[in-house]
N, C-alpha and C. Protein backbone atom coordinates (compact mmCIF):
# COMPACT_ATOMS: atom_id res chain seq x y z
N UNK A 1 52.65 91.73 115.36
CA UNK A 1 53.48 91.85 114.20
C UNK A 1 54.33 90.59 114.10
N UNK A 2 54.49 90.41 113.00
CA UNK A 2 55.09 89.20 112.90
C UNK A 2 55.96 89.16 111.89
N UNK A 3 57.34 88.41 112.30
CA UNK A 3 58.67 88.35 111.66
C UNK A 3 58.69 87.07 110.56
N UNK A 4 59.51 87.79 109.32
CA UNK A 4 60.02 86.29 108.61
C UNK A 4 60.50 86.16 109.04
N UNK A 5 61.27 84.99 108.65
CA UNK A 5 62.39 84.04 108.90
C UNK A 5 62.82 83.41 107.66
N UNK A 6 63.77 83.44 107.26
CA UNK A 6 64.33 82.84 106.18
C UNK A 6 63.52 82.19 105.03
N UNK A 7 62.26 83.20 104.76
CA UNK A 7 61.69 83.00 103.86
C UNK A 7 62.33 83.49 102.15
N UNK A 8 62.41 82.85 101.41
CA UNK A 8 63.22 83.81 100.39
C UNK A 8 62.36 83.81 99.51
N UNK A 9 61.05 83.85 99.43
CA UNK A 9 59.75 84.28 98.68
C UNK A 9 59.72 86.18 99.10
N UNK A 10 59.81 86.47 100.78
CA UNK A 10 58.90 87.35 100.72
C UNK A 10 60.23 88.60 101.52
N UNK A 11 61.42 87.68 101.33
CA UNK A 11 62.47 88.54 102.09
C UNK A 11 62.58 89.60 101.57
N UNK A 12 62.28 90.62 102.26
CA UNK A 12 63.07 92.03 101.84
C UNK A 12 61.88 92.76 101.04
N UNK A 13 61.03 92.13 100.96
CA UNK A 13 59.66 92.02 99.82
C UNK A 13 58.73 93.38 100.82
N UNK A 14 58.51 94.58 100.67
CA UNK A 14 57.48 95.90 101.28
C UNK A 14 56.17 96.35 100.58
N UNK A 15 55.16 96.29 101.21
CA UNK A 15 54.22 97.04 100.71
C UNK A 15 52.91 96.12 100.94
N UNK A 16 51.53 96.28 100.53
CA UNK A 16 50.33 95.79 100.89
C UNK A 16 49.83 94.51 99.94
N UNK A 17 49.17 93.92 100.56
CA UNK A 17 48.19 93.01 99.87
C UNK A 17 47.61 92.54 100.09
N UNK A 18 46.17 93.57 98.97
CA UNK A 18 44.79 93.36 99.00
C UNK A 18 44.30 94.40 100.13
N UNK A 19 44.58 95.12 100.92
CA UNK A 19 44.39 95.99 101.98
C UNK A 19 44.21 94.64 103.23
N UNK A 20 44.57 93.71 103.44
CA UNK A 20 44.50 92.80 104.37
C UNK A 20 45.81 92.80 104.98
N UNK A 21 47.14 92.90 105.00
CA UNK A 21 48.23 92.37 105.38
C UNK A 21 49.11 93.84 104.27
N UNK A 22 50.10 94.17 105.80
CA UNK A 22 51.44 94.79 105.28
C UNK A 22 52.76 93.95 105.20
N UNK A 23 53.95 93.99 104.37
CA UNK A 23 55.14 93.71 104.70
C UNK A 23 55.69 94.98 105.23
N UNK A 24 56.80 95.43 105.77
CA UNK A 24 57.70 96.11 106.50
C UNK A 24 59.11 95.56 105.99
N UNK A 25 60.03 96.01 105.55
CA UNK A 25 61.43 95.71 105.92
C UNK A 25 61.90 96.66 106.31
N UNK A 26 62.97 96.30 107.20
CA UNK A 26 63.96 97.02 108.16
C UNK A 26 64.87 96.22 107.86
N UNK A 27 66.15 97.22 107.85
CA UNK A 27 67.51 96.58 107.26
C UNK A 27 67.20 95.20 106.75
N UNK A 28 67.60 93.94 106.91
CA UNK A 28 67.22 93.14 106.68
C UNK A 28 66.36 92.09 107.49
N UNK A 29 65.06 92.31 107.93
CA UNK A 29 64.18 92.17 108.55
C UNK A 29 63.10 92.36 108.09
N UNK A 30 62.00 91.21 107.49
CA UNK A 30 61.30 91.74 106.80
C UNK A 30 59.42 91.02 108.30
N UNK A 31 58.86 92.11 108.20
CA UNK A 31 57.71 91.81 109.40
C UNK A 31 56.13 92.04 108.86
N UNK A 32 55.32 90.61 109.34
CA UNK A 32 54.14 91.24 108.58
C UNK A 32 53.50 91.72 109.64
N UNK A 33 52.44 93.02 109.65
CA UNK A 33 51.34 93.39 110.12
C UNK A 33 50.01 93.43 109.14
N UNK A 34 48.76 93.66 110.61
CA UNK A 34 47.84 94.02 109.17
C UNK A 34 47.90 95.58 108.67
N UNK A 35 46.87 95.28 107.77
CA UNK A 35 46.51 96.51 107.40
C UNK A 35 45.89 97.91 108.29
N UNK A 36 46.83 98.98 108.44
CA UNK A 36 46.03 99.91 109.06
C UNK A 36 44.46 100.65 108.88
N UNK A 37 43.85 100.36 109.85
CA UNK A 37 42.51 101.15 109.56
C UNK A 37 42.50 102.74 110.04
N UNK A 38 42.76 103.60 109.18
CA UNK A 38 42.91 104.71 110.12
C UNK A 38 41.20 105.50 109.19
N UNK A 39 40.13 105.16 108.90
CA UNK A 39 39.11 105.31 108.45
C UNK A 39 38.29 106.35 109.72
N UNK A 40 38.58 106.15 111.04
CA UNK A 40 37.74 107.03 112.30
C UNK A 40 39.02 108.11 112.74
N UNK A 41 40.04 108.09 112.00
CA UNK A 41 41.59 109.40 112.26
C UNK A 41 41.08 110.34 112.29
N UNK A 42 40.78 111.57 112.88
CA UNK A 42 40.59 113.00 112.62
C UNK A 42 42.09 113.66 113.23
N UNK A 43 42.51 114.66 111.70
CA UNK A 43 44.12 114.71 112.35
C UNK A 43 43.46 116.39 112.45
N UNK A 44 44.43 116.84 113.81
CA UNK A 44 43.91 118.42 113.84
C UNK A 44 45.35 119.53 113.06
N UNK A 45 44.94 120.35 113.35
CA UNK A 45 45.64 121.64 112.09
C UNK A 45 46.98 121.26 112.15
N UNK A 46 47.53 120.89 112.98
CA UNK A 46 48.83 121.02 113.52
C UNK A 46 49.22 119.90 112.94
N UNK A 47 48.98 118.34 113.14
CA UNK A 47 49.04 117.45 111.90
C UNK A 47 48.98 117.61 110.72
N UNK A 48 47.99 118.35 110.17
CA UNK A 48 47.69 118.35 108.83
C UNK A 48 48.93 119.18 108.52
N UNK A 49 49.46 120.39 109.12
CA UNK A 49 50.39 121.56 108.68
C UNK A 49 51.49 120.44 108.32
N UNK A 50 51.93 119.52 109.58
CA UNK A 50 53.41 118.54 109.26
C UNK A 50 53.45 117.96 107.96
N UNK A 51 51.97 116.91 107.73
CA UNK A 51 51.56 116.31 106.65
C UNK A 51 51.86 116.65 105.63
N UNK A 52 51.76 118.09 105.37
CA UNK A 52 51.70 119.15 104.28
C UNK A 52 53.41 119.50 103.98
N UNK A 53 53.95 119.36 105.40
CA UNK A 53 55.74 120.00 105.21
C UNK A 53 56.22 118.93 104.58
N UNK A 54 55.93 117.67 105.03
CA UNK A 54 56.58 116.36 104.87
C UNK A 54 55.96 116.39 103.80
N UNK A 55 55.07 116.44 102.95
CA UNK A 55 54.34 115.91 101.70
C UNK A 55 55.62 117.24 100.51
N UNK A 56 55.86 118.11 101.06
CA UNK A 56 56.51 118.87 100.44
C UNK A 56 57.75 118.53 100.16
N UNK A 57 58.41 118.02 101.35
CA UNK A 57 59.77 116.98 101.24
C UNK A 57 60.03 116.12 100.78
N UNK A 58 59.11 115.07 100.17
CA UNK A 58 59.06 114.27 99.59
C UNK A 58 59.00 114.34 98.07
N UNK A 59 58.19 115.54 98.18
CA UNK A 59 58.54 116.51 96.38
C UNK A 59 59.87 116.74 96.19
N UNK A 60 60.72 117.67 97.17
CA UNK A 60 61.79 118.18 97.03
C UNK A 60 62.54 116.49 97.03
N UNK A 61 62.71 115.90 97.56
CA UNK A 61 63.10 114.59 97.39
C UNK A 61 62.92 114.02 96.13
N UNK A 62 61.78 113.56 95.28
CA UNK A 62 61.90 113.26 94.16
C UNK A 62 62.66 114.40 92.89
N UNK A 63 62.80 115.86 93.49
CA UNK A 63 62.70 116.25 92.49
C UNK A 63 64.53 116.41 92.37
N UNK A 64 65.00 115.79 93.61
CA UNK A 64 66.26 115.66 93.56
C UNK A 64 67.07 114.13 92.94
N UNK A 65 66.35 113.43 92.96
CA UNK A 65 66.92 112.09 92.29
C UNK A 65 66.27 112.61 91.31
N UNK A 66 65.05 113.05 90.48
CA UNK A 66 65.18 112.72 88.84
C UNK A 66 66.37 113.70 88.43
N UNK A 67 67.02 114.54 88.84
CA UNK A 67 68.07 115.39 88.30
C UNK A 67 69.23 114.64 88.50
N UNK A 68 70.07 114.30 87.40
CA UNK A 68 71.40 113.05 87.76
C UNK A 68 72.54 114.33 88.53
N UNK A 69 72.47 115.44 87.85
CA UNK A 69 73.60 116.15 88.57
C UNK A 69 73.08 116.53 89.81
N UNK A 70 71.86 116.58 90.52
CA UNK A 70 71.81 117.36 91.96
C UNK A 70 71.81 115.91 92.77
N UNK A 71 71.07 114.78 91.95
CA UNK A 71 71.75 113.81 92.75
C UNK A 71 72.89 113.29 92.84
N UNK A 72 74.23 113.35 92.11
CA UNK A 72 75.54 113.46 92.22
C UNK A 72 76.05 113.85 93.14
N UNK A 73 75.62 115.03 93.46
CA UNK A 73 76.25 116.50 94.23
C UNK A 73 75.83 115.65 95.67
N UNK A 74 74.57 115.44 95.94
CA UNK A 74 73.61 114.82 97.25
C UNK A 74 74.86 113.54 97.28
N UNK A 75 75.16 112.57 96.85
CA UNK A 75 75.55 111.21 96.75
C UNK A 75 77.12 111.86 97.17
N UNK A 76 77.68 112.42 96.76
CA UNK A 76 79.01 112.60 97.31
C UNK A 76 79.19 113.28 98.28
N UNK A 77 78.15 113.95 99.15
CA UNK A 77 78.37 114.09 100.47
C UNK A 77 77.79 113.29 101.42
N UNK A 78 77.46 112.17 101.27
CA UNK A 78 76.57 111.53 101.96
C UNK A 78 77.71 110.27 102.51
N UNK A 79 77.46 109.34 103.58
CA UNK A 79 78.25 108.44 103.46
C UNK A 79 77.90 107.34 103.44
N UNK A 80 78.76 105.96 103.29
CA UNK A 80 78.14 104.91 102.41
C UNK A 80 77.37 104.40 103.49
N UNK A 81 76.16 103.75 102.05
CA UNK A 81 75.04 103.07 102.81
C UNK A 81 73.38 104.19 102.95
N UNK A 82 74.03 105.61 103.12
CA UNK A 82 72.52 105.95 103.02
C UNK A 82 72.46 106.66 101.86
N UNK A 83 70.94 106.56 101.92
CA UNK A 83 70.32 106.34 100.53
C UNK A 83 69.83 108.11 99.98
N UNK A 84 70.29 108.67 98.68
CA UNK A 84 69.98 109.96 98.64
C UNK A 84 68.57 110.84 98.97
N UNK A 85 67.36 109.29 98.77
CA UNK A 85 66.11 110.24 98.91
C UNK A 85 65.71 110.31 100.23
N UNK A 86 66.15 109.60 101.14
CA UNK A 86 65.96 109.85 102.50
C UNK A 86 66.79 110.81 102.66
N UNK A 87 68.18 110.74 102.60
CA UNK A 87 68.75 112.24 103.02
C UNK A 87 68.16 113.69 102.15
N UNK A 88 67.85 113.54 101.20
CA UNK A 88 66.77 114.89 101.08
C UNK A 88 65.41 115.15 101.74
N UNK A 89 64.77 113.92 101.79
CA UNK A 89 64.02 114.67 102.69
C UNK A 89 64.57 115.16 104.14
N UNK A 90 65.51 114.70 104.46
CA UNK A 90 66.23 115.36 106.18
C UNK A 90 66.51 116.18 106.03
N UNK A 91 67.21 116.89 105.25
CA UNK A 91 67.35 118.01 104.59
C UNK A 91 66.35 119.08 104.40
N UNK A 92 65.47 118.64 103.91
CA UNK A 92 64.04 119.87 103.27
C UNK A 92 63.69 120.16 105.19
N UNK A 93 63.14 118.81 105.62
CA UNK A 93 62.69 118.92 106.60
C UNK A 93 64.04 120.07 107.51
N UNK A 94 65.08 119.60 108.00
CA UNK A 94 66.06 120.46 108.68
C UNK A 94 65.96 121.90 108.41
N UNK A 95 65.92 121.97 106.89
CA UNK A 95 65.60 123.52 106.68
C UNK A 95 64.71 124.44 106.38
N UNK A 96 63.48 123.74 106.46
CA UNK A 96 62.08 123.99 106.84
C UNK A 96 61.19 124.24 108.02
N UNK A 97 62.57 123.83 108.88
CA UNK A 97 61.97 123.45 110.77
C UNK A 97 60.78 124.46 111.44
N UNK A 98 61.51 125.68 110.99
CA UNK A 98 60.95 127.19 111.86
C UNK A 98 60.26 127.72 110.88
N UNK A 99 59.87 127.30 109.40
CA UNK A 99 58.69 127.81 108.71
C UNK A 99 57.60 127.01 108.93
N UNK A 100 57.33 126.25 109.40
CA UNK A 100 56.15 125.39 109.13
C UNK A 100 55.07 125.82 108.94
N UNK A 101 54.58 126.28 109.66
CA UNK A 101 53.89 127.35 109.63
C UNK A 101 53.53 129.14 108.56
N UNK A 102 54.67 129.55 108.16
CA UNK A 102 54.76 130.15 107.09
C UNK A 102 54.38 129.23 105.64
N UNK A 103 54.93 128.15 105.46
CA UNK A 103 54.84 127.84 104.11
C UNK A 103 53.26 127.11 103.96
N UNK A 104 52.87 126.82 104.70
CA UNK A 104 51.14 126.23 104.90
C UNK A 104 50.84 127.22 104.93
């Protein structure tokens, strides 16, 4: 993996290109890898169930920023610096823990 450095083309810059090469940023740290091949992955039930909780959290997450008042409500208990759609999904997930299994 490999780090920028005071590149200000690609600083802060996330996501793929071409399926050859990832960016990464972390706080302000931006790192390239390649592209994951996960094409031979076989995930078993127990993966797929998480996949499925987390894929659900990420719903409940969007479906909390497009609403300006539930994201209001989220944003004023939160403290500065983190970001509302990550703290909903910690949230879904936190209070989802001991269904996992029920809601799959």
């Amino acid at each position: 993996m490999a780090r920028v450095k005071d590149n200000v083309i690609i600083k802060g810059v996330s996501g793929q290109i071409s399926k050859q090469v990832v960016l990464k940023t972390y706080g302000d740290k931006t790192f390239l890898t390649s592209y994951p091949d996960m094409s031979k992955v076989e995930f078993n039930d127990s993966q797929k169930a998480e996949q499925g909780r987390f894929r659900k959290a990420v719903a409940y997450a969007h479906s909390i920023i497009r609403d300006p008042e539930k994201k209001a409500a989220f944003q004023a208990i939160l403290e500065p610096g983190r970001k509302v759609f990550n703290a909903a999904i910690s949230a879904y997930l936190k209070e989802h823990k001991n269904k996992k299994d029920q809601d799959l």
